[in-house]
Protein backbone atom coordinates (compact mmCIF):
# COMPACT_ATOMS: atom_id res chain seq x y z
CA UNK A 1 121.98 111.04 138.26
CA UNK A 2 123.49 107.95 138.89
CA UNK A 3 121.07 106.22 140.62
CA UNK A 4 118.35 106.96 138.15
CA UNK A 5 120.51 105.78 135.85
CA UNK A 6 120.64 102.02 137.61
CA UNK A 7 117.13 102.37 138.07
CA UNK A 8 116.33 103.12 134.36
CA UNK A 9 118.49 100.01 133.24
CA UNK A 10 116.91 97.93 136.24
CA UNK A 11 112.83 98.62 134.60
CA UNK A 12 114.52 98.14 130.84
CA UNK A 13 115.58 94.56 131.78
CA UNK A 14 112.94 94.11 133.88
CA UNK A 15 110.46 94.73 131.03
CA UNK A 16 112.95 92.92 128.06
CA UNK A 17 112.37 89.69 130.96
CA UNK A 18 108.83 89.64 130.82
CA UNK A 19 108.85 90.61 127.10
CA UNK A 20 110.54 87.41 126.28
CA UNK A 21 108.65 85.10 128.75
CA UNK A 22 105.11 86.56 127.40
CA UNK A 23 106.57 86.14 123.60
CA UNK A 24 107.39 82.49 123.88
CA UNK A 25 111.09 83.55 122.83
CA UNK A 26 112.09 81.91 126.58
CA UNK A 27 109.53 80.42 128.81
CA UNK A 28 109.96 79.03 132.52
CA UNK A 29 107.45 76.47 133.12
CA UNK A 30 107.11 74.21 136.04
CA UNK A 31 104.64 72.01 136.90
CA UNK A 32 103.29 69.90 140.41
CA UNK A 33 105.85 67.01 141.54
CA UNK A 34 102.67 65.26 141.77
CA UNK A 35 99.36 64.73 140.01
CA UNK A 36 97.21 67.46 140.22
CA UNK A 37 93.90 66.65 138.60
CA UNK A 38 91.47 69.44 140.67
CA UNK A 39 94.40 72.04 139.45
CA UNK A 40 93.93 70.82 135.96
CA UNK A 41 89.75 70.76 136.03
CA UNK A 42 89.62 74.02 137.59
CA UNK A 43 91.82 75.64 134.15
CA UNK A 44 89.65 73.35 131.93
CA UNK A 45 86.32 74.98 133.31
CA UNK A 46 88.30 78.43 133.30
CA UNK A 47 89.02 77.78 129.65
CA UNK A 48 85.14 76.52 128.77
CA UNK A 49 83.78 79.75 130.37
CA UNK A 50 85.93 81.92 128.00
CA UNK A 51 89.06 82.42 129.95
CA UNK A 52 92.32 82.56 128.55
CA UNK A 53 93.59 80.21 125.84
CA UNK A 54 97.48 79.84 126.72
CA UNK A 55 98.93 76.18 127.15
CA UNK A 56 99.25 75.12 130.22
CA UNK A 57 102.35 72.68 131.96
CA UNK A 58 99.94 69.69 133.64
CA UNK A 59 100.33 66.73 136.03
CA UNK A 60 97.55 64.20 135.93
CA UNK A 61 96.95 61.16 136.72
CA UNK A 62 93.83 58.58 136.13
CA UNK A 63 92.21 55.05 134.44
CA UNK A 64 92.64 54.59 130.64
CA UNK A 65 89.51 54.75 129.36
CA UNK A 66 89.65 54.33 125.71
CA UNK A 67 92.87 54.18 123.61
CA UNK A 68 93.38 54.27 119.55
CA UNK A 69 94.78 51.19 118.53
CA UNK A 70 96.81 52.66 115.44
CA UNK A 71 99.53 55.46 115.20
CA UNK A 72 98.58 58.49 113.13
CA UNK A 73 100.83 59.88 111.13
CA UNK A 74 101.00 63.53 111.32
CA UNK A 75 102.78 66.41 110.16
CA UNK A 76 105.04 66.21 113.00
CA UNK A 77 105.16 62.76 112.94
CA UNK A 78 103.78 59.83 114.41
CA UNK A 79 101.65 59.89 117.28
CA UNK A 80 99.46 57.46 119.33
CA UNK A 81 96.35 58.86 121.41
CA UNK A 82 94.38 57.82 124.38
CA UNK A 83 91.91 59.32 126.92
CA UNK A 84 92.52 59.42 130.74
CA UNK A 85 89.73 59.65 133.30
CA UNK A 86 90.62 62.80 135.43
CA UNK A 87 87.80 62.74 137.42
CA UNK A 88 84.52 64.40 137.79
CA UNK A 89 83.52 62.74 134.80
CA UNK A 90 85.65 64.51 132.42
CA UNK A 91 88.23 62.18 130.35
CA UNK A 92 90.92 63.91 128.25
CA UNK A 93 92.91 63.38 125.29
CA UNK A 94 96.73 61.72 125.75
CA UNK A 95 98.66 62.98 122.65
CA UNK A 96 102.04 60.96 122.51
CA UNK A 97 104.71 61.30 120.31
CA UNK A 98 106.17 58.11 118.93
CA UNK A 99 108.91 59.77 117.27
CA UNK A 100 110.11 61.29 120.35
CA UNK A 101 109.76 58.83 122.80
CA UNK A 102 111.54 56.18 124.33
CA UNK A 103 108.85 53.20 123.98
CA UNK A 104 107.68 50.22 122.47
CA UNK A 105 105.65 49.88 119.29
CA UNK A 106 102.06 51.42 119.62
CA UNK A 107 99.92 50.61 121.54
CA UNK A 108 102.09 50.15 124.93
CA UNK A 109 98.68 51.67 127.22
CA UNK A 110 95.91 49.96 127.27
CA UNK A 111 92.36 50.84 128.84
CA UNK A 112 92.17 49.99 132.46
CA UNK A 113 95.53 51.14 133.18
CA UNK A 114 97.03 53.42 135.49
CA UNK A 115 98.41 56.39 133.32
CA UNK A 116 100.15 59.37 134.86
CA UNK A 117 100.82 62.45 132.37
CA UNK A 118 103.21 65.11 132.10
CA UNK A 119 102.97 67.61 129.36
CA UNK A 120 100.97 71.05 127.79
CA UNK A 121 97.36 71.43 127.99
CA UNK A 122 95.79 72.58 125.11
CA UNK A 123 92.37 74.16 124.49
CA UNK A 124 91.36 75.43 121.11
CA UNK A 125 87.83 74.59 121.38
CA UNK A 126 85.95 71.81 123.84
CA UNK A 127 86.11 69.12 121.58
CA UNK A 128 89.52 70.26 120.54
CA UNK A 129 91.49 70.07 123.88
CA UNK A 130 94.36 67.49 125.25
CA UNK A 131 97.63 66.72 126.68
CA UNK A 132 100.45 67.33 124.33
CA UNK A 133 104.69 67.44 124.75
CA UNK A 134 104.35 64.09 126.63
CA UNK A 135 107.90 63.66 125.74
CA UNK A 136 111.41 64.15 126.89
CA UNK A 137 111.59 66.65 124.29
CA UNK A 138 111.70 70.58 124.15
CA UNK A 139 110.72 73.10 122.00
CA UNK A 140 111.13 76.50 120.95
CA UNK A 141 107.70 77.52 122.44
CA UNK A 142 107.53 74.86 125.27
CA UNK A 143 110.87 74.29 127.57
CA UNK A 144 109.26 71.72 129.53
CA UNK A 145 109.94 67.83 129.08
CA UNK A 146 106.86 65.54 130.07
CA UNK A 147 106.18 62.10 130.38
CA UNK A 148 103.91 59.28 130.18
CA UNK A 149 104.02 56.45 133.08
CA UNK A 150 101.72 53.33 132.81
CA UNK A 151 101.45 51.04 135.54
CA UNK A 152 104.51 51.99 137.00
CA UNK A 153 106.65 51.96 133.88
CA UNK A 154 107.99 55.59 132.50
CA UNK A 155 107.97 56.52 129.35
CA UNK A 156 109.61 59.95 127.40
């Protein structure tokens, strides 16, 4: 009796775990030490072909191709943009926070720079897709802090 007992409690806290991870009550999410742009193309093209939709913790790294020159302001805020060539001739969407981060006034990237990302890959549609939580910052549905570095200097 007793050991079914432990066992019982084991699978209850067991399935309360994954519960909470799956619910975005607590979420563990790690990401590559370094830039990881084929691991990031191969969920984009999972995403386009109808696979699943949950964000994704990225790591990438390429040129600035375009960048908008003026902050938007938001309902979270203010936020600058810019696109990063990832390679195999797909660019993607930089969303930074300017609230949130340590940086100068917007525009500190400019194109032809060196840009390396940190943050949560979003898909909602293809032309509706970028990198988000580029910041230091947390959230209730995204533990992860990212980061923006451009030429060298870091930014969160």
């Amino acid at each position: 009796m007793r050991q079914s007992t432990a066992w019982l409690i084991r699978g209850l806290a067991v399935a309360i775990m994954s519960t909470l991870l799956n619910s975005g009550c607590a979420q563990a999410q790690t990401v590559s030490s370094v830039c990881d742009d084929s691991a990031f193309l191969a969920a984009q093209r999972t995403f386009e072909n109808g696979g699943g939709r949950e964000d994704l913790p990225v790591h990438v790294c390429g040129r600035v191709v375009a960048v908008s020159s003026r902050a938007k302001h938001t309902r979270s805020g203010w936020h600058g943009y810019f696109y990063v060539d990832v390679g195999s001739g797909v660019s993607i969407r930089i969303v930074s926070d300017l609230d949130e981060m340590n940086a100068p006034e917007w525009p500190w990237v400019a194109k032809g720079d060196q840009a390396e990302i940190v943050g949560r890959y979003y898909y909602d549609a293809p032309r509706r897709q970028g990198i988000d939580w580029t910041h230091h910052g947390t959230g209730r549905h995204w533990g992860m802090p990212g980061y923006v570095v451009v030429n060298g200097t870091k930014y969160q």
